[in-house]
PDB file of N, CA and C in Angstrom:
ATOM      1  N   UNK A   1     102.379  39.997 223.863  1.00  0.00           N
ATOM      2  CA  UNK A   1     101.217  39.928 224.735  1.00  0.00           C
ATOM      3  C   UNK A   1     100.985  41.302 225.358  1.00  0.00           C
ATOM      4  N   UNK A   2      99.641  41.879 225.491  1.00  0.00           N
ATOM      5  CA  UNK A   2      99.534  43.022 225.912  1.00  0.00           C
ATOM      6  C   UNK A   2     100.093  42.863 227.457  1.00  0.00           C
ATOM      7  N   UNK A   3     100.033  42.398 228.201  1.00  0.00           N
ATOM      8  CA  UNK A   3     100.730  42.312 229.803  1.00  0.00           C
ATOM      9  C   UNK A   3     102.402  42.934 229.250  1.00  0.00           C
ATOM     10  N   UNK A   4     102.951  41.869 228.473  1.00  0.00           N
ATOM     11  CA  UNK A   4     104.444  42.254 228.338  1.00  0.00           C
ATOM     12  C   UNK A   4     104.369  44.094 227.923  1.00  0.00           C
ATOM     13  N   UNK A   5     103.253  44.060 226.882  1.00  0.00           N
ATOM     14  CA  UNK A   5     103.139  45.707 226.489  1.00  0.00           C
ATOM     15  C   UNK A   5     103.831  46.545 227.395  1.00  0.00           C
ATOM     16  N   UNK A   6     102.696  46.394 228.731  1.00  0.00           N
ATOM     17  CA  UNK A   6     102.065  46.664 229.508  1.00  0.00           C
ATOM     18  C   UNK A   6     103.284  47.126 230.907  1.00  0.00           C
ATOM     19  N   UNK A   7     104.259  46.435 230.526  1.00  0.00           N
ATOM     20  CA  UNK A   7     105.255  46.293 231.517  1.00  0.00           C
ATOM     21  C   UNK A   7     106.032  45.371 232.521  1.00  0.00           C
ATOM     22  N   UNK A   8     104.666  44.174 232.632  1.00  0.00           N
ATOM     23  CA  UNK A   8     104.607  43.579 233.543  1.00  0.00           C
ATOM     24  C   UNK A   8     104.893  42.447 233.116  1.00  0.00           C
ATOM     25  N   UNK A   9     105.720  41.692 233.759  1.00  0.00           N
ATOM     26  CA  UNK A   9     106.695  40.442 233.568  1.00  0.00           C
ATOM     27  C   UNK A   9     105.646  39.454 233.339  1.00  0.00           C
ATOM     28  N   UNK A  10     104.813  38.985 234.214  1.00  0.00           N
ATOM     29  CA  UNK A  10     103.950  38.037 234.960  1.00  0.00           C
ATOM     30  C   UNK A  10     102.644  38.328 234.900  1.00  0.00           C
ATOM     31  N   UNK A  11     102.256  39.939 235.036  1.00  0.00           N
ATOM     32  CA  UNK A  11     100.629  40.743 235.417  1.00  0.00           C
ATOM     33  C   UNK A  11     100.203  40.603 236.469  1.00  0.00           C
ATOM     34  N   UNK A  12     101.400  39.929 237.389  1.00  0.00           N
ATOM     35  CA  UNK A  12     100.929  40.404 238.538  1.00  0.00           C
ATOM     36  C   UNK A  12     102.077  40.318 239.868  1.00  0.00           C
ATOM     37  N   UNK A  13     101.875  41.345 240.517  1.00  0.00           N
ATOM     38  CA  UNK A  13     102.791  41.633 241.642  1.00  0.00           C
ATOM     39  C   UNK A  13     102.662  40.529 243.146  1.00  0.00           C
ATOM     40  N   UNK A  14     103.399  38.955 242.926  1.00  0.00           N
ATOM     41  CA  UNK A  14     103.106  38.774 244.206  1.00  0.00           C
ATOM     42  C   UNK A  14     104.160  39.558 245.429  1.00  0.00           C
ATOM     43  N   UNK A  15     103.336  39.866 246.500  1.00  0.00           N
ATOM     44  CA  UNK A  15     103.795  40.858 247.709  1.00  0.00           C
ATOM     45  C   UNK A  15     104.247  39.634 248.643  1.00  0.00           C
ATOM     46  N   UNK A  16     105.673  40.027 249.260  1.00  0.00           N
ATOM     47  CA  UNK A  16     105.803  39.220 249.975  1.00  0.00           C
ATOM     48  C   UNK A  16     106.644  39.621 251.362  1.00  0.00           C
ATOM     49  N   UNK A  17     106.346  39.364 252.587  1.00  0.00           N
ATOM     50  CA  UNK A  17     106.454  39.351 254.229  1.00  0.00           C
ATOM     51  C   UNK A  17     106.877  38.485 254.756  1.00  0.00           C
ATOM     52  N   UNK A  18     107.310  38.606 255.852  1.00  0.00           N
ATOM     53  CA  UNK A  18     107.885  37.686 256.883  1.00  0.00           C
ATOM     54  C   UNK A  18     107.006  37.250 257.898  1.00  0.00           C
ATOM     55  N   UNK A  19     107.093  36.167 258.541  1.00  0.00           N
ATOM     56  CA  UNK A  19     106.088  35.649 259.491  1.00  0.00           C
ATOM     57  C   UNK A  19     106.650  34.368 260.146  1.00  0.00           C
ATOM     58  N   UNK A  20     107.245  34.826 261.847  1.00  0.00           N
ATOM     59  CA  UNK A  20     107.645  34.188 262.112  1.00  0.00           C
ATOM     60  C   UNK A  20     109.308  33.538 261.882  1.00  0.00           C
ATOM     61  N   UNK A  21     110.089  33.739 261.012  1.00  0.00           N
ATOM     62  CA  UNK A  21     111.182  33.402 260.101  1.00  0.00           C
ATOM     63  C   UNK A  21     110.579  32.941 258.792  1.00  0.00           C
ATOM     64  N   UNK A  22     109.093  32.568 258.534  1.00  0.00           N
ATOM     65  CA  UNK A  22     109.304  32.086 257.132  1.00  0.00           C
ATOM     66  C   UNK A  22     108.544  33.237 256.242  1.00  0.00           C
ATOM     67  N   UNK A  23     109.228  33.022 255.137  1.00  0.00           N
ATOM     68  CA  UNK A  23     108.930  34.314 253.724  1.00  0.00           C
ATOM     69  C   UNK A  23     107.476  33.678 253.441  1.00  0.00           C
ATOM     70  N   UNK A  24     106.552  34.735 253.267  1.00  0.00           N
ATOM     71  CA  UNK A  24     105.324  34.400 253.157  1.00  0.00           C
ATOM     72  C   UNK A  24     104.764  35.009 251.918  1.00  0.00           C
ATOM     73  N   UNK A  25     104.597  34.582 250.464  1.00  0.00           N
ATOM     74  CA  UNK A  25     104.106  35.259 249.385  1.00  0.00           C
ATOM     75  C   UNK A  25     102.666  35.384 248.929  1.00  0.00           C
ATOM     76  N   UNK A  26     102.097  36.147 248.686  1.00  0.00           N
ATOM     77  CA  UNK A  26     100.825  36.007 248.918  1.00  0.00           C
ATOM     78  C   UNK A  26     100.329  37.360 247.340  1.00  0.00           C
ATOM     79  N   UNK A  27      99.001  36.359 246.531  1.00  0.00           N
ATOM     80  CA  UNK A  27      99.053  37.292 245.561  1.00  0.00           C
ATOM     81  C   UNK A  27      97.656  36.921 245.017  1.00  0.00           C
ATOM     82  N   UNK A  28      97.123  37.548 244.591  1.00  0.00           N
ATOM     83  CA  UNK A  28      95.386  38.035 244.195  1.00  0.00           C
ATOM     84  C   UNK A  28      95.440  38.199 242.837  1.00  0.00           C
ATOM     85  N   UNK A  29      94.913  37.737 241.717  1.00  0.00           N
ATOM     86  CA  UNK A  29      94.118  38.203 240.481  1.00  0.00           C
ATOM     87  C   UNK A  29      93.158  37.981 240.239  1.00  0.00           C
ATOM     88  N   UNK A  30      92.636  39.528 239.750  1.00  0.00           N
ATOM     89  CA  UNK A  30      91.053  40.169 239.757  1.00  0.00           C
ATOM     90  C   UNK A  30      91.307  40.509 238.268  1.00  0.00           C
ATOM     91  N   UNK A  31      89.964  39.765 237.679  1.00  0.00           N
ATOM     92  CA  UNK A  31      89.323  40.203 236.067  1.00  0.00           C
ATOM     93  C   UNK A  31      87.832  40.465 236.128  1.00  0.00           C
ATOM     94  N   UNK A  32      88.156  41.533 235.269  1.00  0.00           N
ATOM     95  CA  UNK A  32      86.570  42.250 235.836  1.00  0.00           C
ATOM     96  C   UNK A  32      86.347  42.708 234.721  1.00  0.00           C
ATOM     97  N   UNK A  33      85.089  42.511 233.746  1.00  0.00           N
ATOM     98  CA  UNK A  33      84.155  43.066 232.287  1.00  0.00           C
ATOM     99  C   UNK A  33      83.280  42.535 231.904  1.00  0.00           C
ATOM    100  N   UNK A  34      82.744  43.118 230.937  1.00  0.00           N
ATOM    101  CA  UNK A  34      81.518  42.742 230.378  1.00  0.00           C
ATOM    102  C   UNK A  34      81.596  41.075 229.781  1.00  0.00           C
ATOM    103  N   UNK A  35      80.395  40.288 229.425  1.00  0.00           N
ATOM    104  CA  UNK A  35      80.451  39.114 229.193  1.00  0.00           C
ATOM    105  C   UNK A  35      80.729  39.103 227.538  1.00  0.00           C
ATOM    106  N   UNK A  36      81.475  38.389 227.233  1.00  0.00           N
ATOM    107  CA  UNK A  36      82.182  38.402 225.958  1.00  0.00           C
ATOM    108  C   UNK A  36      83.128  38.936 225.834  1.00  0.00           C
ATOM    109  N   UNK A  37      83.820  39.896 226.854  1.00  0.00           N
ATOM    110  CA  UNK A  37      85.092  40.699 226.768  1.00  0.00           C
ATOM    111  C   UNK A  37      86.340  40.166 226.744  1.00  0.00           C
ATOM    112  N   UNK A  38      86.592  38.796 227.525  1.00  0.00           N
ATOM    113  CA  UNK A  38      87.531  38.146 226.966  1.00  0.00           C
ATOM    114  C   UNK A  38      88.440  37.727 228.540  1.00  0.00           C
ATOM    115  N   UNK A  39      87.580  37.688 229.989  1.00  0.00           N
ATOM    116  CA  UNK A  39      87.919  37.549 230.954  1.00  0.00           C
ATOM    117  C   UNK A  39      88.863  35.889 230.590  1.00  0.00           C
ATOM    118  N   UNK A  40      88.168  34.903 230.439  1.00  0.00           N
ATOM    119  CA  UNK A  40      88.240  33.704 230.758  1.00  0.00           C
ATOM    120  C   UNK A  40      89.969  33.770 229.792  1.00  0.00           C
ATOM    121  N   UNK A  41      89.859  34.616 228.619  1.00  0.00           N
ATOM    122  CA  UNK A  41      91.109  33.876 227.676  1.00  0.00           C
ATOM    123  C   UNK A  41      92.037  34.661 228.531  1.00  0.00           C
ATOM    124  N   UNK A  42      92.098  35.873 228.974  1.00  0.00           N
ATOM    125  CA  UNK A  42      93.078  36.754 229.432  1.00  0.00           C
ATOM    126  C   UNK A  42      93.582  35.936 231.059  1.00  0.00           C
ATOM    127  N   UNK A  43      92.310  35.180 231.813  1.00  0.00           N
ATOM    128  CA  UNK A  43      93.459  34.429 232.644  1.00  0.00           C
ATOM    129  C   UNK A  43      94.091  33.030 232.502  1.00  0.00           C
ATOM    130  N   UNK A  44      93.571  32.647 231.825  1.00  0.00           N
ATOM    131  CA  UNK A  44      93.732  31.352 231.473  1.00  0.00           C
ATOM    132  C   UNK A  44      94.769  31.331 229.729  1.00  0.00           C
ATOM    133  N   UNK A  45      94.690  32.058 229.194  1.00  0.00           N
ATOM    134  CA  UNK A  45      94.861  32.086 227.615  1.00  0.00           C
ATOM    135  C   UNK A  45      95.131  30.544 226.782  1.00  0.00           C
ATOM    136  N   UNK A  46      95.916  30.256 226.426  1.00  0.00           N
ATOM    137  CA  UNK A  46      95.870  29.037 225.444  1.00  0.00           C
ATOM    138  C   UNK A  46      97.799  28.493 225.847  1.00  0.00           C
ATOM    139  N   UNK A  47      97.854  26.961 225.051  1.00  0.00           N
ATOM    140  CA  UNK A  47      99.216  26.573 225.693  1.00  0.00           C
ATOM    141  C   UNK A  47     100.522  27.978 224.664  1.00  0.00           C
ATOM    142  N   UNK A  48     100.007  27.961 223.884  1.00  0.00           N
ATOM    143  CA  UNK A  48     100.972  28.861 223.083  1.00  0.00           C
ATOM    144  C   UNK A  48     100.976  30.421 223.795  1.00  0.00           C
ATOM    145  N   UNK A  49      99.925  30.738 224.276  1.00  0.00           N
ATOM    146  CA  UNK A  49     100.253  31.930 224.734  1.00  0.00           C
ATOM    147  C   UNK A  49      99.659  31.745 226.075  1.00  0.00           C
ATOM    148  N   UNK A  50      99.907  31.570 227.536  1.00  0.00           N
ATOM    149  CA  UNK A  50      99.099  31.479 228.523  1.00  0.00           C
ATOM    150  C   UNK A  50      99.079  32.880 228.864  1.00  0.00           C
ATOM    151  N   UNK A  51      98.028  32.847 230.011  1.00  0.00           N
ATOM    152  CA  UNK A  51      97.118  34.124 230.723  1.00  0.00           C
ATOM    153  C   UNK A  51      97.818  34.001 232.167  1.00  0.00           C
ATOM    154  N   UNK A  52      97.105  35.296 232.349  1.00  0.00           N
ATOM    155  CA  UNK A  52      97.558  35.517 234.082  1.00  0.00           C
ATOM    156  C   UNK A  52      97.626  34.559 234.513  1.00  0.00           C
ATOM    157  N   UNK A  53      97.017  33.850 235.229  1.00  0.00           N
ATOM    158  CA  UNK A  53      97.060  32.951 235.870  1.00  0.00           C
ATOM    159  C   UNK A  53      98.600  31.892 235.884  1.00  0.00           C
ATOM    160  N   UNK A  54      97.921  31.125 235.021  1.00  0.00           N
ATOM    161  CA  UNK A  54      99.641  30.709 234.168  1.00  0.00           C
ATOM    162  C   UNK A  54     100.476  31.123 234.750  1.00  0.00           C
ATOM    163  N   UNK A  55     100.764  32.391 233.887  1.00  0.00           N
ATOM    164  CA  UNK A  55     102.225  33.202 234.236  1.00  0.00           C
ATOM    165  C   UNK A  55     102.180  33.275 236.232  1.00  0.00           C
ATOM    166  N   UNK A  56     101.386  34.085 236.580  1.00  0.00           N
ATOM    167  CA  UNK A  56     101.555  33.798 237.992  1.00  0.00           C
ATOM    168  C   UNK A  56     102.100  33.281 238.885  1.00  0.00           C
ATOM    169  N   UNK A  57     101.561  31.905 238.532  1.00  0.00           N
ATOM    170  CA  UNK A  57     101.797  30.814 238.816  1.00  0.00           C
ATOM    171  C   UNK A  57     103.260  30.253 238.660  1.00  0.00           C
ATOM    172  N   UNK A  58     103.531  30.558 237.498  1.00  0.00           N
ATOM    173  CA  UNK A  58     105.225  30.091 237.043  1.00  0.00           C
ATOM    174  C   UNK A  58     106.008  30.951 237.721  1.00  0.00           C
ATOM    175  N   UNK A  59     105.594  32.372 238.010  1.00  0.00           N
ATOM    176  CA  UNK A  59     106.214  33.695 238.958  1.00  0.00           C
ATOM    177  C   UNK A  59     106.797  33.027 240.250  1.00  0.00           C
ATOM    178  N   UNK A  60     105.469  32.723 241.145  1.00  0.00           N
ATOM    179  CA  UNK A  60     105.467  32.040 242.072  1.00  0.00           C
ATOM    180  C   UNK A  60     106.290  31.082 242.637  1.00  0.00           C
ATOM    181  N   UNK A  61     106.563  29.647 241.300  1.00  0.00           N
ATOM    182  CA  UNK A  61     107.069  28.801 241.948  1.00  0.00           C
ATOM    183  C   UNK A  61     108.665  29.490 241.646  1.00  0.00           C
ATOM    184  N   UNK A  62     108.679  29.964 240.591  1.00  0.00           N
ATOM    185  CA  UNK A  62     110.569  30.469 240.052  1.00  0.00           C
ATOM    186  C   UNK A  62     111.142  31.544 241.448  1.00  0.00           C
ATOM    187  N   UNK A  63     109.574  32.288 242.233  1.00  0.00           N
ATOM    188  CA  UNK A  63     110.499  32.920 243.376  1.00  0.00           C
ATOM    189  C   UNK A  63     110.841  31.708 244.835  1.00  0.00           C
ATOM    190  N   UNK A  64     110.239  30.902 244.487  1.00  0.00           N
ATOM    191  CA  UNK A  64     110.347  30.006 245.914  1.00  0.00           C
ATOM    192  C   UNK A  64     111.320  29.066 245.467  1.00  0.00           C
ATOM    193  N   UNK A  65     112.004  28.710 244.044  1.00  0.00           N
ATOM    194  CA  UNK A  65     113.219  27.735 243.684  1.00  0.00           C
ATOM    195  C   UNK A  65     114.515  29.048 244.206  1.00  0.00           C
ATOM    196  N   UNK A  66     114.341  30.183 243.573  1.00  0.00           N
ATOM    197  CA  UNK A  66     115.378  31.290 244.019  1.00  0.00           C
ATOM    198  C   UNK A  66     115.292  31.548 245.936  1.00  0.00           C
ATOM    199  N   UNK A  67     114.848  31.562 246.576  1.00  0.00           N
ATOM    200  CA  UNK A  67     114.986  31.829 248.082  1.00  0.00           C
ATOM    201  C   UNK A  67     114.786  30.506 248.833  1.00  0.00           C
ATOM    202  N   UNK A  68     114.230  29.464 248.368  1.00  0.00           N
ATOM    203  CA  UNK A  68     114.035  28.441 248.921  1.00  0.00           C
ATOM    204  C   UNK A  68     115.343  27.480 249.226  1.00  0.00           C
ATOM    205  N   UNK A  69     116.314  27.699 250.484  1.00  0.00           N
ATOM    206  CA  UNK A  69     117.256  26.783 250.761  1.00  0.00           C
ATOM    207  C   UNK A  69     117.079  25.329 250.958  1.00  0.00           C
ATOM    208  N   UNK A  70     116.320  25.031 251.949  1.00  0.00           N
ATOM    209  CA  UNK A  70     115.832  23.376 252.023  1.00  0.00           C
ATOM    210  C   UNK A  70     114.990  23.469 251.310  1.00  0.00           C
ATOM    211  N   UNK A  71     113.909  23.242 250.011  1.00  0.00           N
ATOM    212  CA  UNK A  71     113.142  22.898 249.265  1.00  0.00           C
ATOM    213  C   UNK A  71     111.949  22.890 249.671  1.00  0.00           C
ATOM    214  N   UNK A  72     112.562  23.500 251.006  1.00  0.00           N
ATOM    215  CA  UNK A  72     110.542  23.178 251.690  1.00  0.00           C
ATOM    216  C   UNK A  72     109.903  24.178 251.699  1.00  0.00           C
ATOM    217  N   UNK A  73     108.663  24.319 250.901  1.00  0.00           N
ATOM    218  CA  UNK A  73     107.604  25.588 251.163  1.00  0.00           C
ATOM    219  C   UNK A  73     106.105  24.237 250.516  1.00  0.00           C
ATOM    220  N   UNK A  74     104.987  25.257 251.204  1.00  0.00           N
ATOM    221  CA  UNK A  74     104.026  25.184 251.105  1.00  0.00           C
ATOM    222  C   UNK A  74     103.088  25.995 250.242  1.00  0.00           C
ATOM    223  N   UNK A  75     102.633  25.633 249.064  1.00  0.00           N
ATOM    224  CA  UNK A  75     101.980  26.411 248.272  1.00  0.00           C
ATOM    225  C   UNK A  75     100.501  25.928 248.315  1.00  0.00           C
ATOM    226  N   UNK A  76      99.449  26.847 248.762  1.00  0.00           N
ATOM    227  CA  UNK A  76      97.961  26.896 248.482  1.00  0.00           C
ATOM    228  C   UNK A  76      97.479  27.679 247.966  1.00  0.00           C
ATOM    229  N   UNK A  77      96.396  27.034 246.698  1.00  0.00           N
ATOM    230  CA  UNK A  77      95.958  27.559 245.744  1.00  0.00           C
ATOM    231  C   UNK A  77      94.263  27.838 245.779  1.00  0.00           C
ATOM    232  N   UNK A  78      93.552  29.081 245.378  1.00  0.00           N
ATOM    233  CA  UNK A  78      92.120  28.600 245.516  1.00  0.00           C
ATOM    234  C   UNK A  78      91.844  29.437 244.525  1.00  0.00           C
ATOM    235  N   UNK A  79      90.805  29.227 243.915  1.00  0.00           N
ATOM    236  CA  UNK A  79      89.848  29.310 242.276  1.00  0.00           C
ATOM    237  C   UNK A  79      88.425  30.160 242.842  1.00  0.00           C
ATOM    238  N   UNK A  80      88.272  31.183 242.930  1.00  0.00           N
ATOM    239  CA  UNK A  80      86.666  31.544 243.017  1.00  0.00           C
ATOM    240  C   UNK A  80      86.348  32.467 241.841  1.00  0.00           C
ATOM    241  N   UNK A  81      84.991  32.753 241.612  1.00  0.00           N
ATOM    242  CA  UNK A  81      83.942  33.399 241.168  1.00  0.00           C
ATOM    243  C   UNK A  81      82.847  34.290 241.268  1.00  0.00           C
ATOM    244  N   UNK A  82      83.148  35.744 241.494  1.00  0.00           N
ATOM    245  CA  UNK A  82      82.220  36.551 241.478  1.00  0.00           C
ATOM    246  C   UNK A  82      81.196  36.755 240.109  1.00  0.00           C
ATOM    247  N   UNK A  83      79.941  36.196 240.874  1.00  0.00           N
ATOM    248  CA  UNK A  83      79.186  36.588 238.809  1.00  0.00           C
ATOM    249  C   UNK A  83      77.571  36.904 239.627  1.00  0.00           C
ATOM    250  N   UNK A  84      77.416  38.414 239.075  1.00  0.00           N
ATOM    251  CA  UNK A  84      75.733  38.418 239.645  1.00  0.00           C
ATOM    252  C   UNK A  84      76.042  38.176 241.281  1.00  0.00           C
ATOM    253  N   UNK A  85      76.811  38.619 241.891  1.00  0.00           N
ATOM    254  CA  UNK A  85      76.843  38.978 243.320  1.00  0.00           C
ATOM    255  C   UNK A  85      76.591  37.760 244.227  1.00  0.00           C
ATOM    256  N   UNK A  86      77.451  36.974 243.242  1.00  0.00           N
ATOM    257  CA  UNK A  86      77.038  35.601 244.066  1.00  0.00           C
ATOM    258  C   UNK A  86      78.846  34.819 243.909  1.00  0.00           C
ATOM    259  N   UNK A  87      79.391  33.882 245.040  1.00  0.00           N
ATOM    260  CA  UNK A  87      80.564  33.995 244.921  1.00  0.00           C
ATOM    261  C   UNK A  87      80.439  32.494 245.202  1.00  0.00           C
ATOM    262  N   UNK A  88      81.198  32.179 243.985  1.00  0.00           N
ATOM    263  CA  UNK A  88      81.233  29.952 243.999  1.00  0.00           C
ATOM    264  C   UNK A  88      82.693  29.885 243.576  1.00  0.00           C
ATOM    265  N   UNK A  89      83.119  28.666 244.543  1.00  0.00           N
ATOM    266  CA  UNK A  89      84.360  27.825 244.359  1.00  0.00           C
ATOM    267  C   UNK A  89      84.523  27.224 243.462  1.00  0.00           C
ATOM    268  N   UNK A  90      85.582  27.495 242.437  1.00  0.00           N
ATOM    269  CA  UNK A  90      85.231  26.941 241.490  1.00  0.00           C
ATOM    270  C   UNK A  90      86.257  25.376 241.195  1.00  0.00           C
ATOM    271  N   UNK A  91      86.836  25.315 242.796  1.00  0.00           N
ATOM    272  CA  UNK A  91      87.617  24.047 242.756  1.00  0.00           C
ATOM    273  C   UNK A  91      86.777  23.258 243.622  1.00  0.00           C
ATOM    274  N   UNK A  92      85.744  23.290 244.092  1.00  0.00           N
ATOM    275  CA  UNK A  92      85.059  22.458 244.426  1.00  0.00           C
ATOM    276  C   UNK A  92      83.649  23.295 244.525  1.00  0.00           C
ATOM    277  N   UNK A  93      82.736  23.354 243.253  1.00  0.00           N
ATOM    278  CA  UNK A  93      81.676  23.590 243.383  1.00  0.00           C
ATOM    279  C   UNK A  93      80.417  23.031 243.909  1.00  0.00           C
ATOM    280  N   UNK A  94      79.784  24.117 244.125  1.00  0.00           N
ATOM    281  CA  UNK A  94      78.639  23.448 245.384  1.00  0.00           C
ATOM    282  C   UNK A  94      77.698  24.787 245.870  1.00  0.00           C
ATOM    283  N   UNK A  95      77.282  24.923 247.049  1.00  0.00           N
ATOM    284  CA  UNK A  95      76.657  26.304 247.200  1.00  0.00           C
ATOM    285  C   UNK A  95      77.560  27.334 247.212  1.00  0.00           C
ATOM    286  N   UNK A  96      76.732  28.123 246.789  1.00  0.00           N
ATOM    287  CA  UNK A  96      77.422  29.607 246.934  1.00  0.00           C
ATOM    288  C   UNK A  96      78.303  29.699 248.224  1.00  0.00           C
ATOM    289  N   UNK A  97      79.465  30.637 248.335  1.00  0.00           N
ATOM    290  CA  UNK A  97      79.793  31.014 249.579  1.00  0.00           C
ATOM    291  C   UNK A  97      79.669  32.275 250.354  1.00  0.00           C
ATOM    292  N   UNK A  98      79.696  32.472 251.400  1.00  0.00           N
ATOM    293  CA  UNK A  98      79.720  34.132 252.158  1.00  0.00           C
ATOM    294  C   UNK A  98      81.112  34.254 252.482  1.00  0.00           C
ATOM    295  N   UNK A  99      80.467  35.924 252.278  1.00  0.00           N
ATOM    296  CA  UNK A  99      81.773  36.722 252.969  1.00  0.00           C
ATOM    297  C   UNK A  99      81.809  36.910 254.470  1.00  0.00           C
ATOM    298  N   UNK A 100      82.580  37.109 255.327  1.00  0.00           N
ATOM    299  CA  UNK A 100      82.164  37.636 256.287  1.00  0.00           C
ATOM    300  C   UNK A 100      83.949  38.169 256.980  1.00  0.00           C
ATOM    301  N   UNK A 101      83.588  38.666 257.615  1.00  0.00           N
ATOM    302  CA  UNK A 101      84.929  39.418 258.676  1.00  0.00           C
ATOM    303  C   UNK A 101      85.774  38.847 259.440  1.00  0.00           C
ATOM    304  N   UNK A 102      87.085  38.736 259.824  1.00  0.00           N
ATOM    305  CA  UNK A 102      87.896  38.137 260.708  1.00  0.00           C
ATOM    306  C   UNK A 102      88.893  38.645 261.295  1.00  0.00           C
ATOM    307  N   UNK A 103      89.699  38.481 262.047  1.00  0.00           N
ATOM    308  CA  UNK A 103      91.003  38.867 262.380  1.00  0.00           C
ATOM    309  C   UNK A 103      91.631  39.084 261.129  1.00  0.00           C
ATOM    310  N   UNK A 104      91.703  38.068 260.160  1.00  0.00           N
ATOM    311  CA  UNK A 104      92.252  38.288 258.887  1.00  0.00           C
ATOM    312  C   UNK A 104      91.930  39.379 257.453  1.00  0.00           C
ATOM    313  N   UNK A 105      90.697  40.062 258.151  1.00  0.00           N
ATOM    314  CA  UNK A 105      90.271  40.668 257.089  1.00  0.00           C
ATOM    315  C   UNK A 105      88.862  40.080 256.384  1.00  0.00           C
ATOM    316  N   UNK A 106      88.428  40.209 254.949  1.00  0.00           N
ATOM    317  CA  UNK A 106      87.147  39.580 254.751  1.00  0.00           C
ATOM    318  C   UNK A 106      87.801  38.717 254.152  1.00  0.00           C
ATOM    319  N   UNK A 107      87.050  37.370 254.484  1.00  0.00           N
ATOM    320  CA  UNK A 107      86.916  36.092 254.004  1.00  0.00           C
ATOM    321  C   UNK A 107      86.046  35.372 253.253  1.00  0.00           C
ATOM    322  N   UNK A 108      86.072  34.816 252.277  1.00  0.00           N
ATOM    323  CA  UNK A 108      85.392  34.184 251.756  1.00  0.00           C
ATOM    324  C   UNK A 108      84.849  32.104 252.905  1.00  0.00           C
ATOM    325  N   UNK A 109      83.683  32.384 253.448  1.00  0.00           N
ATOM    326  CA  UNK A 109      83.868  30.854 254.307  1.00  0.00           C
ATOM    327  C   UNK A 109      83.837  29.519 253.274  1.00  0.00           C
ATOM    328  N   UNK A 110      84.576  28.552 253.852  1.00  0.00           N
ATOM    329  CA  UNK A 110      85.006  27.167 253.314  1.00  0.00           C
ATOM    330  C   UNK A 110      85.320  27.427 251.810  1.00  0.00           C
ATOM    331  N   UNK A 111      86.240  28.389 251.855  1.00  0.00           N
ATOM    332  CA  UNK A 111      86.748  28.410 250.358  1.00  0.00           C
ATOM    333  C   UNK A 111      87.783  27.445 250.117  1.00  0.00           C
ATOM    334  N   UNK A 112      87.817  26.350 249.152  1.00  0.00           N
ATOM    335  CA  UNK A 112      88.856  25.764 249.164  1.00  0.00           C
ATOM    336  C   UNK A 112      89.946  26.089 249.064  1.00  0.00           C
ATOM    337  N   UNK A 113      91.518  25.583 249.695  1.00  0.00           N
ATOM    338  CA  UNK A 113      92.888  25.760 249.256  1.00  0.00           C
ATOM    339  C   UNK A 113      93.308  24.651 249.242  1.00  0.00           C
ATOM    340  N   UNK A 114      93.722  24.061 247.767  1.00  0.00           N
ATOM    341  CA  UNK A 114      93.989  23.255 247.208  1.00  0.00           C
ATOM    342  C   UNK A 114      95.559  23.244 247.729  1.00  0.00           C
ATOM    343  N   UNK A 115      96.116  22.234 247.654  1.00  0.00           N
ATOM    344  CA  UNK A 115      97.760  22.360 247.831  1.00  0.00           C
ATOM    345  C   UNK A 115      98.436  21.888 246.484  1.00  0.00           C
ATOM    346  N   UNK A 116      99.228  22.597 245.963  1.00  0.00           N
ATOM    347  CA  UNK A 116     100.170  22.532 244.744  1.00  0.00           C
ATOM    348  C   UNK A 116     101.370  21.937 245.552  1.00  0.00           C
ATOM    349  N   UNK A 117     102.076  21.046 244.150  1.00  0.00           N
ATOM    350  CA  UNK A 117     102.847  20.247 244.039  1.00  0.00           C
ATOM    351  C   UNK A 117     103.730  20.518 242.782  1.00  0.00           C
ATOM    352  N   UNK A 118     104.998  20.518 243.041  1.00  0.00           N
ATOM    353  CA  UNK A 118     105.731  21.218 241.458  1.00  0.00           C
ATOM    354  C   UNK A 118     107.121  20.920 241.574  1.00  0.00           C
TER     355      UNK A 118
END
């Protein structure tokens, strides 16, 4: 797979902090090209070979079975879509959403976070 090429275990670096006593992992993937270029297979790819996402995802839960003493963590997940400067949820579609500013930085408003189970 070009990622493995590439260097990268997973394709993507989740970053992770402390907050409070609990380990907080937190991680972003951005695909960005022309239409037909091959966004959708590269995050998603197929069961024989999966895509970012996927892998991510498997990253994710394999670092929270390794540091996780009581079994307890909380994982939230959310799906969006930049296309034509317009930004939709794509786990619960509906109107477009805005960006706007916070204590937290920019936000996408009522973006869903789904909660994973694994």
């Amino acid at each position: 797979m070009l990622l493995q090429a590439l260097g990268w275990a997973t394709g993507v670096n989740v970053g992770e902090c402390k907050l409070h006593g609990y380990a907080i992992l937190q991680g972003s993937v951005f695909c960005y090209g022309a239409t037909g270029a091959g966004k959708t297979y590269t995050m998603l790819g197929t069961m024989e070979n999966p895509g970012v996402m996927v892998l991510a995802i498997k990253d994710l839960f394999t670092k929270i079975r390794q540091r996780s003493c009581d079994g307890n963590h909380v994982v939230l997940l959310s799906y969006l879509e930049v296309y034509n400067e317009t930004i939709r949820d794509l786990l619960s579609p509906g109107w477009p959403l805005v960006l706007r500013g916070d204590k937290q930085g920019i936000v996408a408003t009522a973006l869903t976070q789904s909660r994973s189970h694994r």
